[in-house]
N, C-alpha and C. Protein backbone atom coordinates (compact mmCIF):
# COMPACT_ATOMS: atom_id res chain seq x y z
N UNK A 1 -15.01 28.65 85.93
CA UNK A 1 -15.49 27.51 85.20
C UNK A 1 -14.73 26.26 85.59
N UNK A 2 -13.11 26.69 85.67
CA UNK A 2 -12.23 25.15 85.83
C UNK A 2 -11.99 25.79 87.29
N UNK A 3 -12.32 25.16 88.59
CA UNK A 3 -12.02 25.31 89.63
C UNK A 3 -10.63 24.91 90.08
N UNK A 4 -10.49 23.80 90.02
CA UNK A 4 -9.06 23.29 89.79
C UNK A 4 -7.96 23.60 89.07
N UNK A 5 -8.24 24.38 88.20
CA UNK A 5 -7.06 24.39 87.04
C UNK A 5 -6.88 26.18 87.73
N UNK A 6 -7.72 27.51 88.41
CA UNK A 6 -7.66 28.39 88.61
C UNK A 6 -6.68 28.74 89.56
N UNK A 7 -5.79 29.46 89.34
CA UNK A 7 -4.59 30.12 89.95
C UNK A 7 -5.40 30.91 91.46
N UNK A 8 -4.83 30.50 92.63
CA UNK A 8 -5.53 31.08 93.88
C UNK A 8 -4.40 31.98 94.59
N UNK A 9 -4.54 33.07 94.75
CA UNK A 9 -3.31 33.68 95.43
C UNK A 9 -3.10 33.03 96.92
N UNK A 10 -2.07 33.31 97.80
CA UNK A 10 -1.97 32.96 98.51
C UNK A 10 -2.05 33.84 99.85
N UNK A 11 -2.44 33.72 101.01
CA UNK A 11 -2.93 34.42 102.49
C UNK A 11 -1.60 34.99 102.62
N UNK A 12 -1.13 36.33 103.07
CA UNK A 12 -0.32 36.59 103.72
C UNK A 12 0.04 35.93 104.95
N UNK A 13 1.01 35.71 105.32
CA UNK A 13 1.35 34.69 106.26
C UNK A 13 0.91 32.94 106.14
N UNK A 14 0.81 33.08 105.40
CA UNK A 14 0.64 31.53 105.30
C UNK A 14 1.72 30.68 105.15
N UNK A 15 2.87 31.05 105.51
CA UNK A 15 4.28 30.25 105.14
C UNK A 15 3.86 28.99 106.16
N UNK A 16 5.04 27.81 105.75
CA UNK A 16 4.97 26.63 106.57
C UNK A 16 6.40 26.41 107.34
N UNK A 17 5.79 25.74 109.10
CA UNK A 17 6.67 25.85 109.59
C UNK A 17 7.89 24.64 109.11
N UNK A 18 8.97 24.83 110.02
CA UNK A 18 10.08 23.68 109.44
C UNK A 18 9.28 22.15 109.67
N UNK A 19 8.72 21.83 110.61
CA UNK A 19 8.62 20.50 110.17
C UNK A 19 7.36 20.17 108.88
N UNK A 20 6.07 21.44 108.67
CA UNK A 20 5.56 20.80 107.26
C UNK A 20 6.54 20.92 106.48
N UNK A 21 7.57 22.05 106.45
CA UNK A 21 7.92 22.12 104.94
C UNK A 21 9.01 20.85 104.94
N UNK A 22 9.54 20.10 106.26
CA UNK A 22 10.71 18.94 105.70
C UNK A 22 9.16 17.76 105.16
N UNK A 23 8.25 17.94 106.02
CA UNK A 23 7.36 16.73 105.35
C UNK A 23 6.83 16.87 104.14
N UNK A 24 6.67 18.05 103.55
CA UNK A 24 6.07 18.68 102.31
C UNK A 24 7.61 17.94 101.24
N UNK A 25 8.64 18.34 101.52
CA UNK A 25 9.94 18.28 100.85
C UNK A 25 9.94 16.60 100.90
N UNK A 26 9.82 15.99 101.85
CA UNK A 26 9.94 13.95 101.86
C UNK A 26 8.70 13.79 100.78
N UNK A 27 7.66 14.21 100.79
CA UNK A 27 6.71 13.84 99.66
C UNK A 27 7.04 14.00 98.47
N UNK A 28 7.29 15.66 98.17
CA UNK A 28 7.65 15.59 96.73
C UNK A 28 9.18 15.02 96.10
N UNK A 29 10.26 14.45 96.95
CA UNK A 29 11.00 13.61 96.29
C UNK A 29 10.61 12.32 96.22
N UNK A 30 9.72 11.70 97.38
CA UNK A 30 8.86 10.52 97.35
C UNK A 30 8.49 10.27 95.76
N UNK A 31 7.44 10.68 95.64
CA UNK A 31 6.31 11.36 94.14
C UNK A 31 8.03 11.23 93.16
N UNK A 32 8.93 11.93 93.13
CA UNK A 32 9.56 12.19 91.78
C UNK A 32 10.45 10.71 91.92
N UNK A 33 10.70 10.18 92.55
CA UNK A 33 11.17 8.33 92.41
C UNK A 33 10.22 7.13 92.53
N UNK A 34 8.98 8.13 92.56
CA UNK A 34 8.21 6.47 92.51
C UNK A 34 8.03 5.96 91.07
N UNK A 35 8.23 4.47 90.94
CA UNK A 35 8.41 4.26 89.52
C UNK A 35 6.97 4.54 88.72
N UNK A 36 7.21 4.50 87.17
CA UNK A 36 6.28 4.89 86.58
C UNK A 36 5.81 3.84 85.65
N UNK A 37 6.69 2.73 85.37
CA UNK A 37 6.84 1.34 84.80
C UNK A 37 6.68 0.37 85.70
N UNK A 38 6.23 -0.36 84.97
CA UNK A 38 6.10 -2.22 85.33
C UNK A 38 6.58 -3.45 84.56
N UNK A 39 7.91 -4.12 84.69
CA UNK A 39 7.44 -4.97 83.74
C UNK A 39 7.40 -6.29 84.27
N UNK A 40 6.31 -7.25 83.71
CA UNK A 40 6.37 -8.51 84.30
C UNK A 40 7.18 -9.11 83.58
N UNK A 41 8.06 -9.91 84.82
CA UNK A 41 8.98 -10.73 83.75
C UNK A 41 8.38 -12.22 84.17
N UNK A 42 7.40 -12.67 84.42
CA UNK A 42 6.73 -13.84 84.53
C UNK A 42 6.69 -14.75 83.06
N UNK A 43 7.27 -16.00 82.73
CA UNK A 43 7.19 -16.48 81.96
C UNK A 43 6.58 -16.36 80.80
N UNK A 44 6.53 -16.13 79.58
CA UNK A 44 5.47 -15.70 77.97
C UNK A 44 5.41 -17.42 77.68
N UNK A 45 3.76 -17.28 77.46
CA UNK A 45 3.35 -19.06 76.83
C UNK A 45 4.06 -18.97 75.43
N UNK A 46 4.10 -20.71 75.50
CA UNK A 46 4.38 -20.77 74.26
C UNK A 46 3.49 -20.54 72.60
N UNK A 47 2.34 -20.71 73.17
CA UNK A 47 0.81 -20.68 72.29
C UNK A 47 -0.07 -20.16 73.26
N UNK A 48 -1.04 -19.71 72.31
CA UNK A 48 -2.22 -18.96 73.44
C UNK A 48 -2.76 -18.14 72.17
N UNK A 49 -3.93 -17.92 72.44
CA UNK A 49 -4.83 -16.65 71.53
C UNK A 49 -4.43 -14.90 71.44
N UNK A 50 -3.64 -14.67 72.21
CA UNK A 50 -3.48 -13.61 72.24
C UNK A 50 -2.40 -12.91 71.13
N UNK A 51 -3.43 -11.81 70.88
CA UNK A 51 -3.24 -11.53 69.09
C UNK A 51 -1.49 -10.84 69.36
N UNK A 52 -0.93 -10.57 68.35
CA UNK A 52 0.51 -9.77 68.68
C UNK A 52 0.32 -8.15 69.33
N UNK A 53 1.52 -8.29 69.77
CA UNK A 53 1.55 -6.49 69.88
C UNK A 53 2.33 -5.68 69.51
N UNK A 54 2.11 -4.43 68.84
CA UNK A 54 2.96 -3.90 67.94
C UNK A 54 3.57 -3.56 68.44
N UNK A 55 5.48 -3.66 68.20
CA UNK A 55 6.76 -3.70 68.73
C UNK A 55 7.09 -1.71 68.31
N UNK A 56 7.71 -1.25 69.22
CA UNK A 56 8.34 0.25 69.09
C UNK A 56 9.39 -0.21 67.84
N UNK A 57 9.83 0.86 67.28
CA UNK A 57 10.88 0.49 66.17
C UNK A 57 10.18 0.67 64.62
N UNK A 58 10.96 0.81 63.62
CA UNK A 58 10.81 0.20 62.24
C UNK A 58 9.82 -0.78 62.00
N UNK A 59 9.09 -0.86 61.53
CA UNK A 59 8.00 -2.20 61.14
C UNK A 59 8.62 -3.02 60.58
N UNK A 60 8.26 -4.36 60.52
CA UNK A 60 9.09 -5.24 60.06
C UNK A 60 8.77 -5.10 58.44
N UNK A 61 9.57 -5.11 57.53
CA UNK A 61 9.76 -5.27 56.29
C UNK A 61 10.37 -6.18 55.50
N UNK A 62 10.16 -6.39 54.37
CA UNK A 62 11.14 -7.59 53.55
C UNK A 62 12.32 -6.87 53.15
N UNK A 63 13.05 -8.06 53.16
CA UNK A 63 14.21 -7.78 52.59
C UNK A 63 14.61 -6.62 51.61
N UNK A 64 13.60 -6.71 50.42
CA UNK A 64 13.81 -6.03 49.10
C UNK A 64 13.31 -4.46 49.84
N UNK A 65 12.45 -4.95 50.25
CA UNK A 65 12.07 -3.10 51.00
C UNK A 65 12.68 -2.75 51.61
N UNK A 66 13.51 -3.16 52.30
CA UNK A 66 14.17 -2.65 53.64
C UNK A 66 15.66 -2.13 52.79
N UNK A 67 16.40 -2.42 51.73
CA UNK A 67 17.54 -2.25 51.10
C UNK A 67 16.92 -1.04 50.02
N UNK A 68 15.58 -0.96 49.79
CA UNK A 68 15.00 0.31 48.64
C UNK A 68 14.81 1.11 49.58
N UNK A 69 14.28 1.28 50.92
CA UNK A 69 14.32 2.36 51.54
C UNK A 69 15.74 3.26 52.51
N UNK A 70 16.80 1.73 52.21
CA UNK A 70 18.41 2.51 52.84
C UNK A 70 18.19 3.14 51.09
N UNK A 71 18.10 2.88 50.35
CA UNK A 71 18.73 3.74 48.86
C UNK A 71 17.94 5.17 49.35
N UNK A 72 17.14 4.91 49.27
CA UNK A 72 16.11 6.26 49.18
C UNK A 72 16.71 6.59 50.37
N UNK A 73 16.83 6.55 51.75
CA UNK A 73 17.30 7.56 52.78
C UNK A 73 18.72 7.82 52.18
N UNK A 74 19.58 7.22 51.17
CA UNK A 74 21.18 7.60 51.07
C UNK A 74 20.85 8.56 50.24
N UNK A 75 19.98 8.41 48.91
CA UNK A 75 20.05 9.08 47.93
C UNK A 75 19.38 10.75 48.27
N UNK A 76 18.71 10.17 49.31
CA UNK A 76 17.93 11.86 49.38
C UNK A 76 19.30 12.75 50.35
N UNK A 77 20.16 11.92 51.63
CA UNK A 77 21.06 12.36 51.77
C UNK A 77 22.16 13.25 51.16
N UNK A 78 22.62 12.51 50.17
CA UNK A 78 23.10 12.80 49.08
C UNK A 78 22.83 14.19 48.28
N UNK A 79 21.78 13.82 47.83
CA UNK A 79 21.06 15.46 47.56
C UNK A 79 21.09 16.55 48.18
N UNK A 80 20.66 16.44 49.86
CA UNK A 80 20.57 17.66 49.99
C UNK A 80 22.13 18.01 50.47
N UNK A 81 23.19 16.77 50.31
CA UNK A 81 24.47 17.58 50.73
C UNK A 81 25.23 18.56 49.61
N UNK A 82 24.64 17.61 48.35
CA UNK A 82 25.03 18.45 46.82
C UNK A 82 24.06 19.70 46.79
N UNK A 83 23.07 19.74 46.96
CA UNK A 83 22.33 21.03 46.94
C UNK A 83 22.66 22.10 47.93
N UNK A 84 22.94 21.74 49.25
CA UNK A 84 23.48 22.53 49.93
C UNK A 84 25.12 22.91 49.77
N UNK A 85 25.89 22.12 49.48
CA UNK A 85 27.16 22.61 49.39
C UNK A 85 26.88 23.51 48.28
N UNK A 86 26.31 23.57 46.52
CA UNK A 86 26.22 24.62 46.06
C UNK A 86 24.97 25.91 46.58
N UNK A 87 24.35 25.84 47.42
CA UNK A 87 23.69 26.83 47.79
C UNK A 87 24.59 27.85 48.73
N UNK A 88 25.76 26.94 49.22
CA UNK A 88 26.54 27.75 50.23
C UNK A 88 27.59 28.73 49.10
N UNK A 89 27.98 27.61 48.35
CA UNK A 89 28.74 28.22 47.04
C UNK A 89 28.13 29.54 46.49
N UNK A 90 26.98 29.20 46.07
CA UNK A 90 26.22 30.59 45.38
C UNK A 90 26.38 32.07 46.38
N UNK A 91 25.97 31.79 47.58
CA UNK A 91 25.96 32.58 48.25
C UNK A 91 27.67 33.20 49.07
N UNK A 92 28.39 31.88 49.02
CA UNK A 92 29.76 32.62 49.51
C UNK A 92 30.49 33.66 48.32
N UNK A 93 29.75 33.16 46.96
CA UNK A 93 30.92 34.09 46.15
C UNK A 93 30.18 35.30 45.37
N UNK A 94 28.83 35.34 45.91
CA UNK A 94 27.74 36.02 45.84
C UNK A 94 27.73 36.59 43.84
N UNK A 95 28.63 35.67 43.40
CA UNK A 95 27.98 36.28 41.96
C UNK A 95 27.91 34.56 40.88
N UNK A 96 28.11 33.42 41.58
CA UNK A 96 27.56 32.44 41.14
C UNK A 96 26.51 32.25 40.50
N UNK A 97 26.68 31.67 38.72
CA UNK A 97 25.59 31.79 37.92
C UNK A 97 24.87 30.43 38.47
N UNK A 98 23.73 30.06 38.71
CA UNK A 98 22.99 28.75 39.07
C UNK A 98 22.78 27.99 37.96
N UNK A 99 23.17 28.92 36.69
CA UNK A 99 23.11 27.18 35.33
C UNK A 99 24.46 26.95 35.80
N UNK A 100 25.41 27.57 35.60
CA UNK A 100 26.81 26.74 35.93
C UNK A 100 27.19 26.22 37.30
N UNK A 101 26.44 26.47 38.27
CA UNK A 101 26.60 25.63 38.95
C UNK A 101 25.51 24.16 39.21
N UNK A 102 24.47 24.64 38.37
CA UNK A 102 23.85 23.30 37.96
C UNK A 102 24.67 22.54 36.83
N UNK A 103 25.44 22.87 36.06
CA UNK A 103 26.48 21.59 35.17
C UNK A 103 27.53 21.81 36.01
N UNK A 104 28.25 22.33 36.48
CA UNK A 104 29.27 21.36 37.61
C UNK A 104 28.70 20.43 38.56
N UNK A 105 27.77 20.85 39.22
CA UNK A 105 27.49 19.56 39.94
C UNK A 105 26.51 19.05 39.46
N UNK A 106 25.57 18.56 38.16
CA UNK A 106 25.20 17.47 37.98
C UNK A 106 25.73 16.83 36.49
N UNK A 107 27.03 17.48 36.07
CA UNK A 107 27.65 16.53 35.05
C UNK A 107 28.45 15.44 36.20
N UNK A 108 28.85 15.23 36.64
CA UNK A 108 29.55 14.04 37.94
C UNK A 108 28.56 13.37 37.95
N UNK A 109 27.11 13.27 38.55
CA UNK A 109 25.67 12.67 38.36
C UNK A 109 25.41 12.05 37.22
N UNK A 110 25.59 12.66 35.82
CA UNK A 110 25.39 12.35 35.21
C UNK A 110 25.77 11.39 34.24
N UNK A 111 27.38 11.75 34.59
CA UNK A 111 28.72 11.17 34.53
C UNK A 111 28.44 9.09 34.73
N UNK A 112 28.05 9.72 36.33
CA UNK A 112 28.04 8.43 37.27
C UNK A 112 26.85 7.49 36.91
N UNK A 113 25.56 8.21 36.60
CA UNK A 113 24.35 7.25 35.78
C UNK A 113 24.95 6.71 34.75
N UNK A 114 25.82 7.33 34.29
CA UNK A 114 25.68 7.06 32.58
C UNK A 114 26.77 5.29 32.61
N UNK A 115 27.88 5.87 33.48
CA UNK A 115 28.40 4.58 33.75
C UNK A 115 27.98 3.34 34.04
N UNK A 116 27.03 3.36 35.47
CA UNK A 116 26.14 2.62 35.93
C UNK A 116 25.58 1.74 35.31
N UNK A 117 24.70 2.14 34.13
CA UNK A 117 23.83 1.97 33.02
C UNK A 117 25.05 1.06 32.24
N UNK A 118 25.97 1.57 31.86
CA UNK A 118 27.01 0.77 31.06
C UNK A 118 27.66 0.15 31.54
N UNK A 119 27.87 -0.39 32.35
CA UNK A 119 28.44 -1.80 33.80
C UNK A 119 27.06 -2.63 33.96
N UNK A 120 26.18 -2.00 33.65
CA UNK A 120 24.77 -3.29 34.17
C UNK A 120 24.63 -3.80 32.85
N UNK A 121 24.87 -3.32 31.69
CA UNK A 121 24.40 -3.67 30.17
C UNK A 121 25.87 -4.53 29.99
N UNK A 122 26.79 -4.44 29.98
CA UNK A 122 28.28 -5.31 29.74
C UNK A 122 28.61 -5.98 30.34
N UNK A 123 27.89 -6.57 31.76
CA UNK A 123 27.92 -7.68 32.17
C UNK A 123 27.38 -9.16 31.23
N UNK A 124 28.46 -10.41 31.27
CA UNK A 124 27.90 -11.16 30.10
C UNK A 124 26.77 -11.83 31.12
N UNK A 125 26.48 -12.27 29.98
CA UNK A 125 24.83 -13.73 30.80
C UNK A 125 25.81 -14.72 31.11
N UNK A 126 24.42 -14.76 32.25
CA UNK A 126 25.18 -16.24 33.13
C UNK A 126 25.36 -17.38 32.07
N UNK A 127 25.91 -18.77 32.98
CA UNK A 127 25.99 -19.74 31.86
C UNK A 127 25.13 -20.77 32.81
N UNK A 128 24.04 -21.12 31.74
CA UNK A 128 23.05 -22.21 32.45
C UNK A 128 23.49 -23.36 31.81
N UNK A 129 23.73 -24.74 33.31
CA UNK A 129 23.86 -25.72 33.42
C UNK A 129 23.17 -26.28 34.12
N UNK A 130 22.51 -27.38 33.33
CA UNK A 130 21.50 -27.88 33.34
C UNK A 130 22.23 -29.90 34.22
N UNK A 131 21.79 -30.23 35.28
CA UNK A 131 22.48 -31.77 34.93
C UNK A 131 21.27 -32.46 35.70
N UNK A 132 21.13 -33.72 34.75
CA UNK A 132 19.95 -34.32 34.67
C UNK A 132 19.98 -35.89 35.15
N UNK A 133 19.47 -36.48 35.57
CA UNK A 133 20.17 -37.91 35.80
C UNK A 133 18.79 -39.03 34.70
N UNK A 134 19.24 -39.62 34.19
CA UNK A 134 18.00 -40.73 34.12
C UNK A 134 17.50 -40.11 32.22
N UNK A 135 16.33 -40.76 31.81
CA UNK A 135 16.01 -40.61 30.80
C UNK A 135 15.56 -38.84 30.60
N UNK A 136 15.85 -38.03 29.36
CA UNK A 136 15.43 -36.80 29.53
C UNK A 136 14.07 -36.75 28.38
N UNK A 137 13.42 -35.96 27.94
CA UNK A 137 12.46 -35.87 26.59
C UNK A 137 12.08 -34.42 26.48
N UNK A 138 12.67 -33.70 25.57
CA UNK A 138 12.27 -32.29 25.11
C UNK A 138 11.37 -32.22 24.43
N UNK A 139 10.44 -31.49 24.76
CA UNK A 139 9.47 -31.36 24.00
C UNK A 139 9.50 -29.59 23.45
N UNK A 140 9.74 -29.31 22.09
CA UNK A 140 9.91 -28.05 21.61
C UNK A 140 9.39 -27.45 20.99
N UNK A 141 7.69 -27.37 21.34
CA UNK A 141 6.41 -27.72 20.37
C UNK A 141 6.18 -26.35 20.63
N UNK A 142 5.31 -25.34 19.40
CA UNK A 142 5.12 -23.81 19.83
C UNK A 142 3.48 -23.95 20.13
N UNK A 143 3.10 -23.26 20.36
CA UNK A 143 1.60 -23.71 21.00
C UNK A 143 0.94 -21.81 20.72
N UNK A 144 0.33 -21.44 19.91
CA UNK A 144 -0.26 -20.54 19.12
C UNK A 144 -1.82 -20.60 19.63
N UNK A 145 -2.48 -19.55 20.38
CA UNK A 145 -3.82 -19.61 20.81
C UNK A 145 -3.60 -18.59 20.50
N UNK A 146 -5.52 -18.41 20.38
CA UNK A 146 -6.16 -17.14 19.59
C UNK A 146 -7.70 -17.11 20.84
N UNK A 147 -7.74 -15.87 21.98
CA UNK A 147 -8.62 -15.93 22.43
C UNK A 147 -10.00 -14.68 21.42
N UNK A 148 -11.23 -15.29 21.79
CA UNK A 148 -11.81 -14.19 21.10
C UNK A 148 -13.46 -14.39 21.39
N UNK A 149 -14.28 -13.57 21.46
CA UNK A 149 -15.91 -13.90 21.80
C UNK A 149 -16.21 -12.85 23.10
N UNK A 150 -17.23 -12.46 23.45
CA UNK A 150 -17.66 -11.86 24.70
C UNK A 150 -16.60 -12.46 26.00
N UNK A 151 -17.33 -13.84 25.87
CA UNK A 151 -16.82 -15.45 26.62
C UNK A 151 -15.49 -15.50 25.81
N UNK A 152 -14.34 -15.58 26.84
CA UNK A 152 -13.13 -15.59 26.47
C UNK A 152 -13.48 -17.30 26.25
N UNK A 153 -13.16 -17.63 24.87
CA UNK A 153 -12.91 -19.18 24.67
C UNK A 153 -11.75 -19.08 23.65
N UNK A 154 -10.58 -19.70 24.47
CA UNK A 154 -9.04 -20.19 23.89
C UNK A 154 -9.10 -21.00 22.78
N UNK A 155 -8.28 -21.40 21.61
CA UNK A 155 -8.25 -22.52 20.65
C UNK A 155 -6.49 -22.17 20.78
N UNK A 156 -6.32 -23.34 20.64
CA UNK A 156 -4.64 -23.89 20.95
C UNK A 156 -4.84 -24.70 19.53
N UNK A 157 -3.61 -24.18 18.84
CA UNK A 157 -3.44 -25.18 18.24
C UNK A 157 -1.69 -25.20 17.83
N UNK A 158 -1.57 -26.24 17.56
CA UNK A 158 0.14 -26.67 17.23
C UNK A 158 0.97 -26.20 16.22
């Protein structure tokens, strides 16, 4: 069916003399250094229509994403080094109960949230300073609307 792809035995006597096989041997190191890349290094315009092209690497991300996904690669790190160091535990002392070694290693965890939580709450508020140049006018009026109807129609009143 695949002519090409079919394994053909070979003629008895069919060996090659020394000079095919040195010319056979100059080809196939030929073939294994010929390059396989190109790159032009000819000047890139400064403007032009041509849409981008997607770069090898990480996609570009924002800031805030790019610092939530180091958490998430540390934190899952993290895990499986605590899960594995007690899986090695269980098994080196082969009579390790798995609730107690689930409260040794996640009272420290728990320990460490609980702190966390209480360092982000006991931080005081900032102090807002305000500086203004020229005439100021506060206006400190509460403004009470009531929407209501199929047709959302607002009434504001003072």
């Amino acid at each position: 069916m695949y002519p090409d792809t079919t394994p053909q035995t070979a003629s008895a006597g069919a060996g090659l003399s020394e000079a095919q096989a040195e010319t056979e041997a100059r080809r196939i190191i030929a073939d294994a250094y010929r390059p396989t890349a190109y790159r032009d290094d000819t000047a890139v315009p400064t403007h032009g229509d041509t849409p981008p092209v997607t770069q090898p690497g990480r996609p570009p991300m924002s800031r805030g994403a790019t610092d939530a996904s180091v958490l998430m690669l540390a934190g899952g790190a993290t895990t499986a080094m605590v899960g594995g160091t007690a899986a090695v535990l269980m098994y080196v002392s082969q009579f390790a109960d798995p609730v107690v070694c689930g409260l040794v290693f996640g009272a420290p965890t728990a320990l460490v949230l609980a702190l966390a939580r209480l360092a982000a709450r006991a931080k005081p508020a900032p102090d807002v300073h305000h500086h203004y140049e020229g005439p100021v006018y506060q206006d400190r009026r509460n403004v009470h609307s009531r929407t209501t109807g199929v047709w959302a129609k607002t009434n504001n009143h003072q």
